[in-house]
C-alpha atoms as a PDB file:
ATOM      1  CA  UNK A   1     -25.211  63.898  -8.994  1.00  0.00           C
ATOM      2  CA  UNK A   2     -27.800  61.422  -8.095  1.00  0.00           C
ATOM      3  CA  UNK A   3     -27.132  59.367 -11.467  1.00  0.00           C
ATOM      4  CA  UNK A   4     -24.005  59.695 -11.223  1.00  0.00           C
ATOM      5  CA  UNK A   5     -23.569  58.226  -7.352  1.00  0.00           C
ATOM      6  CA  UNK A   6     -26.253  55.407  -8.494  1.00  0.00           C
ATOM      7  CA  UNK A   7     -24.116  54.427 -11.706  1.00  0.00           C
ATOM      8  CA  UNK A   8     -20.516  54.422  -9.655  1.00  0.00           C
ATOM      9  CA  UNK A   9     -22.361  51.930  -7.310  1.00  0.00           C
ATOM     10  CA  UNK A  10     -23.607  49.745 -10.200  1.00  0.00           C
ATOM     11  CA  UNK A  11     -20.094  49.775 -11.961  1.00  0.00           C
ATOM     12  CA  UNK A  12     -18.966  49.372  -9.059  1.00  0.00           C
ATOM     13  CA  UNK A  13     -20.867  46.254  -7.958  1.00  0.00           C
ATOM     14  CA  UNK A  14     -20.465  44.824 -11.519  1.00  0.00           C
ATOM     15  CA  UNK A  15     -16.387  45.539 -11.511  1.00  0.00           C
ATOM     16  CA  UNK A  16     -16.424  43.128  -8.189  1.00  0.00           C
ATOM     17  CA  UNK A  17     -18.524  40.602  -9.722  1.00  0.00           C
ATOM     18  CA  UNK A  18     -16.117  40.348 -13.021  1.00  0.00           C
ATOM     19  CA  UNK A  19     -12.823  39.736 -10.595  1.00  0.00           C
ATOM     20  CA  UNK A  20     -11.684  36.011 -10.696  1.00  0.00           C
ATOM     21  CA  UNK A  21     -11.047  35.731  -6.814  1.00  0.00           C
ATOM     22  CA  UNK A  22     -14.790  36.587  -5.844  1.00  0.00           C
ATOM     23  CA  UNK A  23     -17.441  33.978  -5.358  1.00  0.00           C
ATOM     24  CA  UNK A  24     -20.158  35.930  -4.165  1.00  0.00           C
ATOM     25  CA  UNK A  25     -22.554  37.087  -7.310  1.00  0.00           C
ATOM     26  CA  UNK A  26     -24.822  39.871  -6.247  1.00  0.00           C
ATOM     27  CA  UNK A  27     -28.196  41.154  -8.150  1.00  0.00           C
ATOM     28  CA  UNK A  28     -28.617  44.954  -9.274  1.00  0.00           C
ATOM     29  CA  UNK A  29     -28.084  46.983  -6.406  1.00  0.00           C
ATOM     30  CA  UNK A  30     -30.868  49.188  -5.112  1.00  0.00           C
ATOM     31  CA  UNK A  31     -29.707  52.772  -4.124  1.00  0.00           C
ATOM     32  CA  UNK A  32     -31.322  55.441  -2.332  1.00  0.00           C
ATOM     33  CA  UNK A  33     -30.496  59.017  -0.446  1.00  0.00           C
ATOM     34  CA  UNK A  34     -32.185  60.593   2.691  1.00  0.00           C
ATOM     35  CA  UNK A  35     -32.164  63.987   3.965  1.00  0.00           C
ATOM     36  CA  UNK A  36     -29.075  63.935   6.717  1.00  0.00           C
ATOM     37  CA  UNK A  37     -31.752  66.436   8.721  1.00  0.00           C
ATOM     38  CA  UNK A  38     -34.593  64.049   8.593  1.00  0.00           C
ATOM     39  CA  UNK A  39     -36.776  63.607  12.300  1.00  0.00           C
ATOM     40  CA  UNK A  40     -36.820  59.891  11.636  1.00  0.00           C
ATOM     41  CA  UNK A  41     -32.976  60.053  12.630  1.00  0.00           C
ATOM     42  CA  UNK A  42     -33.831  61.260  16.046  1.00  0.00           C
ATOM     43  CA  UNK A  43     -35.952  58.836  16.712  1.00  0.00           C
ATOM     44  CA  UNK A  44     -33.610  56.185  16.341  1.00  0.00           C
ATOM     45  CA  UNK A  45     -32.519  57.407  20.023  1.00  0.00           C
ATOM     46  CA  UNK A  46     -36.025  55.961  21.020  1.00  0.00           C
ATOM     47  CA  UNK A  47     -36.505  53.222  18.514  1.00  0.00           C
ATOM     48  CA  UNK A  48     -32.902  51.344  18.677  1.00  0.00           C
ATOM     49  CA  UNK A  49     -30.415  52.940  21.435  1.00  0.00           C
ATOM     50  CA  UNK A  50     -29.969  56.389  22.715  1.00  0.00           C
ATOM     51  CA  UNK A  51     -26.650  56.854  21.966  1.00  0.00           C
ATOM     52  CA  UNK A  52     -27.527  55.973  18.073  1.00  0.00           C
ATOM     53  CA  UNK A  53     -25.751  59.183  16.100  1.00  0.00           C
ATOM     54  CA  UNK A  54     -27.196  61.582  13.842  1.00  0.00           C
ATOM     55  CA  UNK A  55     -25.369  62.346  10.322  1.00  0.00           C
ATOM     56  CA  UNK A  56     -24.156  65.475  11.628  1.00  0.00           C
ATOM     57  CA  UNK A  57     -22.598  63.694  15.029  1.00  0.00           C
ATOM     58  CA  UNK A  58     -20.756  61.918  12.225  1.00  0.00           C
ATOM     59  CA  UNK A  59     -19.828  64.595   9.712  1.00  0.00           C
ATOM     60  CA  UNK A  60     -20.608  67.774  10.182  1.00  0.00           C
ATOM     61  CA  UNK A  61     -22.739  70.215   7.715  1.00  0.00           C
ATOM     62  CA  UNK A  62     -24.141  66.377   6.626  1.00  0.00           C
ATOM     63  CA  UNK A  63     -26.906  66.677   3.831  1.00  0.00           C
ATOM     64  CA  UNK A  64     -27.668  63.838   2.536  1.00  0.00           C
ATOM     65  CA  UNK A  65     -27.136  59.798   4.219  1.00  0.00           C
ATOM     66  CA  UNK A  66     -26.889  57.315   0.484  1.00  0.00           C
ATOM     67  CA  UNK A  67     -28.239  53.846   1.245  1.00  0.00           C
ATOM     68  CA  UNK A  68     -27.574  51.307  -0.890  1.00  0.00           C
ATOM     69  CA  UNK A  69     -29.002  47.348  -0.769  1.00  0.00           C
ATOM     70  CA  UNK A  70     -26.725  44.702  -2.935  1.00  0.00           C
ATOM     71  CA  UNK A  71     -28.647  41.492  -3.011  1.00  0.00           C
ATOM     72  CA  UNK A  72     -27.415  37.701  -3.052  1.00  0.00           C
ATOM     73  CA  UNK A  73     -28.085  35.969  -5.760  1.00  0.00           C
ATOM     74  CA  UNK A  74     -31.131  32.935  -5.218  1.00  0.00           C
ATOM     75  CA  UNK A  75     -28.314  30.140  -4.832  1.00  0.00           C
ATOM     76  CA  UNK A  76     -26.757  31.879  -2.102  1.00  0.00           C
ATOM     77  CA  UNK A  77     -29.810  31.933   0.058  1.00  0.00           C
ATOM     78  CA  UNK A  78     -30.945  28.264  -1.432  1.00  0.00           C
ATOM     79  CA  UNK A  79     -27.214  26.491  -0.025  1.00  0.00           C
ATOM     80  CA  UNK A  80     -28.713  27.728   3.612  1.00  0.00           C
ATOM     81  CA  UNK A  81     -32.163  27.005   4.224  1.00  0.00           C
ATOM     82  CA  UNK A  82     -31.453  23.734   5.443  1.00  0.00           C
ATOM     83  CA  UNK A  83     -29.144  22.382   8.765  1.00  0.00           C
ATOM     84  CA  UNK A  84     -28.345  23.511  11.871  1.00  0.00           C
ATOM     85  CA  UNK A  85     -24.743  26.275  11.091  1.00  0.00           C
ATOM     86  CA  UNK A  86     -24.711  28.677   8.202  1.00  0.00           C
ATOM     87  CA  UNK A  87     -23.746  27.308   4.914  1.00  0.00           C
ATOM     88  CA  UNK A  88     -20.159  27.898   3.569  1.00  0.00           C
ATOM     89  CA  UNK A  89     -21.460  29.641   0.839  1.00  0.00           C
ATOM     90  CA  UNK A  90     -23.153  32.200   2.877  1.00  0.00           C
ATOM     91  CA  UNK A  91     -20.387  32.537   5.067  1.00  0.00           C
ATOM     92  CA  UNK A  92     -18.100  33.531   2.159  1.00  0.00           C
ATOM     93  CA  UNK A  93     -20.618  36.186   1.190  1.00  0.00           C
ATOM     94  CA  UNK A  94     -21.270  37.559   4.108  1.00  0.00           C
ATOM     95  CA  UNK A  95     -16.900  38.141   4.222  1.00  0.00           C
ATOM     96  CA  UNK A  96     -16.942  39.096   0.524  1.00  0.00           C
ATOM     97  CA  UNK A  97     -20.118  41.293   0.836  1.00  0.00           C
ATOM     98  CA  UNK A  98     -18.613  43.538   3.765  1.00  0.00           C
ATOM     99  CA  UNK A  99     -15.364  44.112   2.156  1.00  0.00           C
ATOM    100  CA  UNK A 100     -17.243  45.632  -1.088  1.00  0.00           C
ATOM    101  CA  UNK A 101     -18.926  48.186   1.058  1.00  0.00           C
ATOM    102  CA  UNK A 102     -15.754  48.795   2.729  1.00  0.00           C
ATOM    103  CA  UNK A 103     -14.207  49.191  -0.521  1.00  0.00           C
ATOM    104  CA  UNK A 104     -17.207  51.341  -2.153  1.00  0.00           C
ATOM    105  CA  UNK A 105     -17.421  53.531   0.226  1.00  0.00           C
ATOM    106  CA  UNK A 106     -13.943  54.006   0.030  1.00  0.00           C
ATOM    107  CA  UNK A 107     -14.407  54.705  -4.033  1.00  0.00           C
ATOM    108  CA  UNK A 108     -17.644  56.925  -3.268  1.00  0.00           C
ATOM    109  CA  UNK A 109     -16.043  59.145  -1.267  1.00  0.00           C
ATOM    110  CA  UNK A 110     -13.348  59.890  -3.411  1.00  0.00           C
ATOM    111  CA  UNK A 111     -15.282  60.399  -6.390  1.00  0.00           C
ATOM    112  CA  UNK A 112     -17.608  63.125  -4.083  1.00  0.00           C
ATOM    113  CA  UNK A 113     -13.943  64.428  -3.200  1.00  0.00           C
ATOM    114  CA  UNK A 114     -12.929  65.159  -6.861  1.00  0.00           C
ATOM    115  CA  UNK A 115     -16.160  67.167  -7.087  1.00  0.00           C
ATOM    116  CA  UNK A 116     -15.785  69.385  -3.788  1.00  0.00           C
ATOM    117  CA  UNK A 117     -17.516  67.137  -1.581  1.00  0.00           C
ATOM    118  CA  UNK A 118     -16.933  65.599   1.929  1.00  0.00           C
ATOM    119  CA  UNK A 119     -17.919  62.162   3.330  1.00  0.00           C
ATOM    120  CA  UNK A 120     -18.399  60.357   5.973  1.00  0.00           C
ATOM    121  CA  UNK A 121     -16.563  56.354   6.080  1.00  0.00           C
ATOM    122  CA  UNK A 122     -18.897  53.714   8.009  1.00  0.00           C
ATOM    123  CA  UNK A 123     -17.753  50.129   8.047  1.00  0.00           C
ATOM    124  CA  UNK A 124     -20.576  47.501   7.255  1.00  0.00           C
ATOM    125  CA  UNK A 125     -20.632  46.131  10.835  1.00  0.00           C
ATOM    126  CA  UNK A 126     -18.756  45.473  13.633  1.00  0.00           C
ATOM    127  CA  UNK A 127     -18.919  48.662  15.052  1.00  0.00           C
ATOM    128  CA  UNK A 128     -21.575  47.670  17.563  1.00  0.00           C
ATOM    129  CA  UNK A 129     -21.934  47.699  21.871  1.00  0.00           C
ATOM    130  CA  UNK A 130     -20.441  43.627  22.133  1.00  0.00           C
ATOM    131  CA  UNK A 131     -22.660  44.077  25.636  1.00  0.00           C
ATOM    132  CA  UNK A 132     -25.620  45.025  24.096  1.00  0.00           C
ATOM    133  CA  UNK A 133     -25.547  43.764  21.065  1.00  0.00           C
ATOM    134  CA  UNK A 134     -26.599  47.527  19.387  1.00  0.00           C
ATOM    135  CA  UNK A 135     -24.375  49.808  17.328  1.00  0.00           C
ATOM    136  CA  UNK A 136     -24.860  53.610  17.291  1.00  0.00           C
ATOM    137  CA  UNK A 137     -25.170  53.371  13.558  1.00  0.00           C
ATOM    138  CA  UNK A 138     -27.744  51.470  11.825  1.00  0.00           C
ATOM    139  CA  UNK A 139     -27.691  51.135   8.010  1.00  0.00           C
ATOM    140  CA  UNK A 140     -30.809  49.213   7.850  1.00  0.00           C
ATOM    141  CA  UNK A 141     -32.658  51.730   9.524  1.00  0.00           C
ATOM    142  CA  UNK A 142     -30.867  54.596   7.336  1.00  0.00           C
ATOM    143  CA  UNK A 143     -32.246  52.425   4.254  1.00  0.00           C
ATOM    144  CA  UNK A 144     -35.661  52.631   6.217  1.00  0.00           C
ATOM    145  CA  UNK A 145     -35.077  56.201   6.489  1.00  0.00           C
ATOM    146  CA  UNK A 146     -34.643  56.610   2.513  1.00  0.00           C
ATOM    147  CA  UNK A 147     -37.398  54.813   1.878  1.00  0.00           C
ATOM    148  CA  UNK A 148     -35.782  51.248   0.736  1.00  0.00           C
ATOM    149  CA  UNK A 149     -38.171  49.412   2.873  1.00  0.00           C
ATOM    150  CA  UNK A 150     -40.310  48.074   5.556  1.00  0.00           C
ATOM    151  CA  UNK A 151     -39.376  45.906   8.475  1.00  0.00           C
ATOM    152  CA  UNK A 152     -40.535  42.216   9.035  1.00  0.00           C
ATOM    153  CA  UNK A 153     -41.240  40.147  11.527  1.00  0.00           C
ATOM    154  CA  UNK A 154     -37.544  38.511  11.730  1.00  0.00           C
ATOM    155  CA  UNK A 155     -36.869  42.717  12.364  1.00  0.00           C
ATOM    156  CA  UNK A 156     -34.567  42.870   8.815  1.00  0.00           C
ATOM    157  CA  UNK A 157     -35.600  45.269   6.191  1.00  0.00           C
ATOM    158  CA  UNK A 158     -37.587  44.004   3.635  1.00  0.00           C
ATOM    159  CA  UNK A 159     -36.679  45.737   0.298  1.00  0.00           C
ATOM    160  CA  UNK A 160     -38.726  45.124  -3.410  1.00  0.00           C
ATOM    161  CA  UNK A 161     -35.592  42.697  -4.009  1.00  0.00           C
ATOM    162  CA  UNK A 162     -36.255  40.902  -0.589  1.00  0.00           C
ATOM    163  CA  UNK A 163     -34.460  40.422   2.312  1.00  0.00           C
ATOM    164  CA  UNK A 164     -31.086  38.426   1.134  1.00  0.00           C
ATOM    165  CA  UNK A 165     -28.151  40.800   1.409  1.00  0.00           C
ATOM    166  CA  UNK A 166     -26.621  43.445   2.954  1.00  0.00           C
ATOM    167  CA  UNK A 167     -27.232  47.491   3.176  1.00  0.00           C
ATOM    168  CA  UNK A 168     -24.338  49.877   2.950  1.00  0.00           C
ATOM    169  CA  UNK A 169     -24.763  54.213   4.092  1.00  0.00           C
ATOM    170  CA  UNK A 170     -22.559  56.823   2.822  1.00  0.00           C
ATOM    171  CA  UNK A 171     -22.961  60.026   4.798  1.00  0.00           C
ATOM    172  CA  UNK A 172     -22.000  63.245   2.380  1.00  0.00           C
ATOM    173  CA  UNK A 173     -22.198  66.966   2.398  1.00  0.00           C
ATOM    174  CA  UNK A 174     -23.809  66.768  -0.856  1.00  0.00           C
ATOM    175  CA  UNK A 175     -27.459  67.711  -1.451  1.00  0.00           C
ATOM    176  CA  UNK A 176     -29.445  65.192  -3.423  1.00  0.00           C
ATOM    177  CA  UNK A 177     -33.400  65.458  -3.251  1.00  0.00           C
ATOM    178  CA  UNK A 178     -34.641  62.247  -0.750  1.00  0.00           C
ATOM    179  CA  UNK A 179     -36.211  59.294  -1.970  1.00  0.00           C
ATOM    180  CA  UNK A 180     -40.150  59.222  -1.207  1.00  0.00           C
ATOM    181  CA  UNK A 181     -41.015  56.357   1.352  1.00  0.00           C
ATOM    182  CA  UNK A 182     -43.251  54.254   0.291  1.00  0.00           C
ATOM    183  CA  UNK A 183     -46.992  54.419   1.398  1.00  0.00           C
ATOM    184  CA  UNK A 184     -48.113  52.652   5.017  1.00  0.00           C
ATOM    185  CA  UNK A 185     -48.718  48.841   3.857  1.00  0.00           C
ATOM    186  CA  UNK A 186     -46.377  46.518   5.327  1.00  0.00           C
ATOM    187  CA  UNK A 187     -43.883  44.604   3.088  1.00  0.00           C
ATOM    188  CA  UNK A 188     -43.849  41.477   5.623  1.00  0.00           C
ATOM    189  CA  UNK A 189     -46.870  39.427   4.738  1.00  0.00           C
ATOM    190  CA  UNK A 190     -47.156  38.389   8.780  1.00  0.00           C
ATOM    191  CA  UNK A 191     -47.861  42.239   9.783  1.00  0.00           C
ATOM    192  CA  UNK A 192     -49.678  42.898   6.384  1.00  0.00           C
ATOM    193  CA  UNK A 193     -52.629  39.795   7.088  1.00  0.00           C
ATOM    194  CA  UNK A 194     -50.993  36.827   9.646  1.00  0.00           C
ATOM    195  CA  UNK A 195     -50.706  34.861   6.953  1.00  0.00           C
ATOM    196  CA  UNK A 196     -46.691  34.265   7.208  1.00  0.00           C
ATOM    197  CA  UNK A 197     -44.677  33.015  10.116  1.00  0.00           C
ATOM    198  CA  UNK A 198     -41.848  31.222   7.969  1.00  0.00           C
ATOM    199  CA  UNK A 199     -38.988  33.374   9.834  1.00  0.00           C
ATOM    200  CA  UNK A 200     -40.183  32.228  12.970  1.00  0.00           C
ATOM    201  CA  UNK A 201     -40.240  28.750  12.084  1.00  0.00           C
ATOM    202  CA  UNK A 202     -37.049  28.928  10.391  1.00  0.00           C
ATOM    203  CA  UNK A 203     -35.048  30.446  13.453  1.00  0.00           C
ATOM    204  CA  UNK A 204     -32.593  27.712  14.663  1.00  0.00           C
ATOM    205  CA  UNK A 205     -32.420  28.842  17.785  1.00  0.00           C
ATOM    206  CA  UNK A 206     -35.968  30.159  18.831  1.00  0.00           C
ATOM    207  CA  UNK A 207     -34.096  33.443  19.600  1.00  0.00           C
ATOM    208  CA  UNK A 208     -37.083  34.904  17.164  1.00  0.00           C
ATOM    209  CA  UNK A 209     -40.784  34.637  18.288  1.00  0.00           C
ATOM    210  CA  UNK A 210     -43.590  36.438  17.595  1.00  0.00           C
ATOM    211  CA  UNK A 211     -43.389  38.727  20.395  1.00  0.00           C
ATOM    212  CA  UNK A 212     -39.507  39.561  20.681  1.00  0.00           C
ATOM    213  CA  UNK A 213     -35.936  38.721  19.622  1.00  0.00           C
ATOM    214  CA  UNK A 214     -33.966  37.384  21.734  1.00  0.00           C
ATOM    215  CA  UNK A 215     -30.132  38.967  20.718  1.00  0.00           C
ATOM    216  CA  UNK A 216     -27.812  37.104  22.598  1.00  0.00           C
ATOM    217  CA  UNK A 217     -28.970  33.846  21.802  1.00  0.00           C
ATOM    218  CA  UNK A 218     -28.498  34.699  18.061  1.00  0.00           C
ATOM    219  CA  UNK A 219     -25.348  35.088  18.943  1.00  0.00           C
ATOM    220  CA  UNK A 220     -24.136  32.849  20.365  1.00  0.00           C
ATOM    221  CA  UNK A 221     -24.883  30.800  17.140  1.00  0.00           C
ATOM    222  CA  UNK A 222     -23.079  33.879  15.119  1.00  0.00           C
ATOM    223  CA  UNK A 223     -20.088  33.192  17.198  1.00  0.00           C
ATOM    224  CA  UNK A 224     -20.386  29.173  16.391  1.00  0.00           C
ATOM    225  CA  UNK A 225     -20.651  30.246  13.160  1.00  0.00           C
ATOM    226  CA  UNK A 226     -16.978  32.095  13.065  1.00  0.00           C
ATOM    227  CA  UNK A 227     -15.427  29.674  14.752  1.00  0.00           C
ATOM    228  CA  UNK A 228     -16.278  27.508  12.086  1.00  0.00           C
ATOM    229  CA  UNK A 229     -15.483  29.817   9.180  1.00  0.00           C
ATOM    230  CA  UNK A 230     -12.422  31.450  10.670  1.00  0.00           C
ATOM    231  CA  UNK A 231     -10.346  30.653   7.471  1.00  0.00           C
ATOM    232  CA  UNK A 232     -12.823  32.946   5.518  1.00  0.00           C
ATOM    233  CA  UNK A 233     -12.387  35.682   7.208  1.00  0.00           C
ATOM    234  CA  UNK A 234     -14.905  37.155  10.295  1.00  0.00           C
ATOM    235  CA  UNK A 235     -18.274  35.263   9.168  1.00  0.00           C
ATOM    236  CA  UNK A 236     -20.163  35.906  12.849  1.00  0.00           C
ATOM    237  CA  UNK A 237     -23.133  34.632  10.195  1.00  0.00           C
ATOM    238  CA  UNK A 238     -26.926  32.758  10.300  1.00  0.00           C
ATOM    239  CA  UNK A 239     -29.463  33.991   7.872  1.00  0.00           C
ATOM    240  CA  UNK A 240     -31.837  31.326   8.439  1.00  0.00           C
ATOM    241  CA  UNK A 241     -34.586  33.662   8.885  1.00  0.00           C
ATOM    242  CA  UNK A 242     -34.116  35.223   5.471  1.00  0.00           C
ATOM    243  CA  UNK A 243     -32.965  31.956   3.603  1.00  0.00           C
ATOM    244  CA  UNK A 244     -35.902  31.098   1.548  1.00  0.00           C
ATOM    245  CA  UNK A 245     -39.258  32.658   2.798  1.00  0.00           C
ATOM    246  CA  UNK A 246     -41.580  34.634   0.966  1.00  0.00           C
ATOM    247  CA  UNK A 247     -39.645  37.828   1.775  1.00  0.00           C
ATOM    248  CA  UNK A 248     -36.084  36.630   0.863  1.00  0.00           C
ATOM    249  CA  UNK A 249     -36.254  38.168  -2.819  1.00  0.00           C
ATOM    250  CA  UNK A 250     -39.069  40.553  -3.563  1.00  0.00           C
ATOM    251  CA  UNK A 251     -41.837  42.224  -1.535  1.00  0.00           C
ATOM    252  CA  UNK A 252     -44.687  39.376  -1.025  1.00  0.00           C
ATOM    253  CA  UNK A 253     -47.261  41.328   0.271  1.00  0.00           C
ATOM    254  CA  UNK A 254     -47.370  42.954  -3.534  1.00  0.00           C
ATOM    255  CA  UNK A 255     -47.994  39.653  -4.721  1.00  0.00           C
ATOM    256  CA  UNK A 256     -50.817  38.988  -2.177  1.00  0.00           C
ATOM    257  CA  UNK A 257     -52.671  42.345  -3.066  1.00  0.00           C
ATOM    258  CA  UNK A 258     -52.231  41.199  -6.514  1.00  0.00           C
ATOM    259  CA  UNK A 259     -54.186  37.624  -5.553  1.00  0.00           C
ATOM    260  CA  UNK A 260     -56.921  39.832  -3.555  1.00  0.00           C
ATOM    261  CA  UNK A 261     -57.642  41.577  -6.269  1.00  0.00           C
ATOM    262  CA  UNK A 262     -58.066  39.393  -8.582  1.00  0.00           C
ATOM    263  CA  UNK A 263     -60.370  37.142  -6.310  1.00  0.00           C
ATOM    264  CA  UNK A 264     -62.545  39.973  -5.630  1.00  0.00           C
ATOM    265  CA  UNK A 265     -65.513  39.218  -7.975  1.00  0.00           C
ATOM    266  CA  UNK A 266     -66.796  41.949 -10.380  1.00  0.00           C
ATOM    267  CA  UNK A 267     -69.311  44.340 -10.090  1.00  0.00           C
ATOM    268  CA  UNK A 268     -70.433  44.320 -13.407  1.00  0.00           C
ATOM    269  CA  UNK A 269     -72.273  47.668 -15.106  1.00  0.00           C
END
């Protein structure tokens, strides 16, 4: 079932792209599953907010929690690195990319129902504490969970496709085996050697600093932001953080390993 849940997602994706009306373009998805029983759950109750629920608060006899990433394409993230408000274009994605979970989720779960299986519906935001500024379900921490990932600096989930785009989670009663996490070396190039504070520098607002994140001064520019976009739909959007740095499409700390290596001189025989 694992293929077959990773190839629905990639038809799936791919069906989207093909439809006239849709301006977003998205690369190959990455997909992967967790164990629904996993302790890393319960310590989201430490790590993000108490009230954070487990799988089985949300479906009970949960197995498994899919993840799946569906990165921008470059010119999305390119039309926002610069000014002060989120571009138009990533506005629109933002819109188009949360209706295409909304909608695959939908189409995963009834392709586990055909096959005897239950599921569990989570929207792709806006289900969070407006107070706090927290939700009690996280998908990028699920997709840290199932091993898509590290965290960076600007505290998104750095993925081997980057950084630019959004995470969907599918909670099911199926079993599929867990994805391995990857190994302990960071995929944020600021944590892996302080080489890289581009996120930092990029934030608009200086809600992001070294030491903390500041959420309600983010925002407060999110809400600028969908007062501007209204007629797109709810685009309570930045992404200036992610919008062209070394993280926003691949994992850079690969590529500095890569350089260290090769500037390490030889040995010899």
């Amino acid at each position: 079932m694992q293929n077959v849940v990773e190839k629905e997602i990639r038809d799936f994706v791919r069906d989207r792209i093909s439809q006239e009306a849709i301006l977003t373009r998205w690369g190959e998805p990455l997909v992967a599953f967790a164990d629904a029983n996993d302790p890393l759950f319960e310590k989201l109750r430490e790590a993000v907010r108490p009230s954070h629920s487990m799988p089985g608060d949300l479906l009970p006899d949960a197995r498994t929690v899919i993840v799946y990433f569906l990165p921008f394409e470059k010119d999305i993230a390119r039309t926002n690195r610069k000014a002060y408000h989120a571009s138009e274009e990533w506005a629109v994605a933002y819109v188009e990319t949360n209706q295409l979970i909304r909608d695959m989720n939908q189409h995963l779960a009834g392709v586990l129902e055909k096959r005897g299986f239950d599921s569990a519906d989570l929207p792709p935001t806006h289900n969070f504490d407006t107070e706090q500024l927290m939700s009690d379900w996280s998908h990028k921490h699920a997709a840290y969970i199932a091993g898509l990932g590290k965290f960076g600096t600007h505290h998104m989930l750095i993925t081997d496709r980057g950084c630019c785009g959004r995470f969907g989670s599918l909670i099911t009663d199926l079993k599929i085996e867990a994805t391995e996490r990857p190994d302990d070396r960071e995929y944020c190039l600021y944590k892996h050697n302080g080489t890289c504070r581009v996120c930092i520098e990029k934030c608009v607002t200086g809600a992001l600093t070294q030491e903390s994140f500041d959420r309600h001064k983010c925002y407060a520019l999110l809400l600028e932001n969908e007062e501007i976009y209204k007629n797109k739909g709810l685009a309570d959007v930045c992404g200036k953080c992610v919008s062209i740095v070394p993280c926003s499409f691949g994992n850079p700390v690969k590529g500095a390993l890569t350089e260290e290596n090769r500037s390490r001189p030889s040995r010899g025989l």
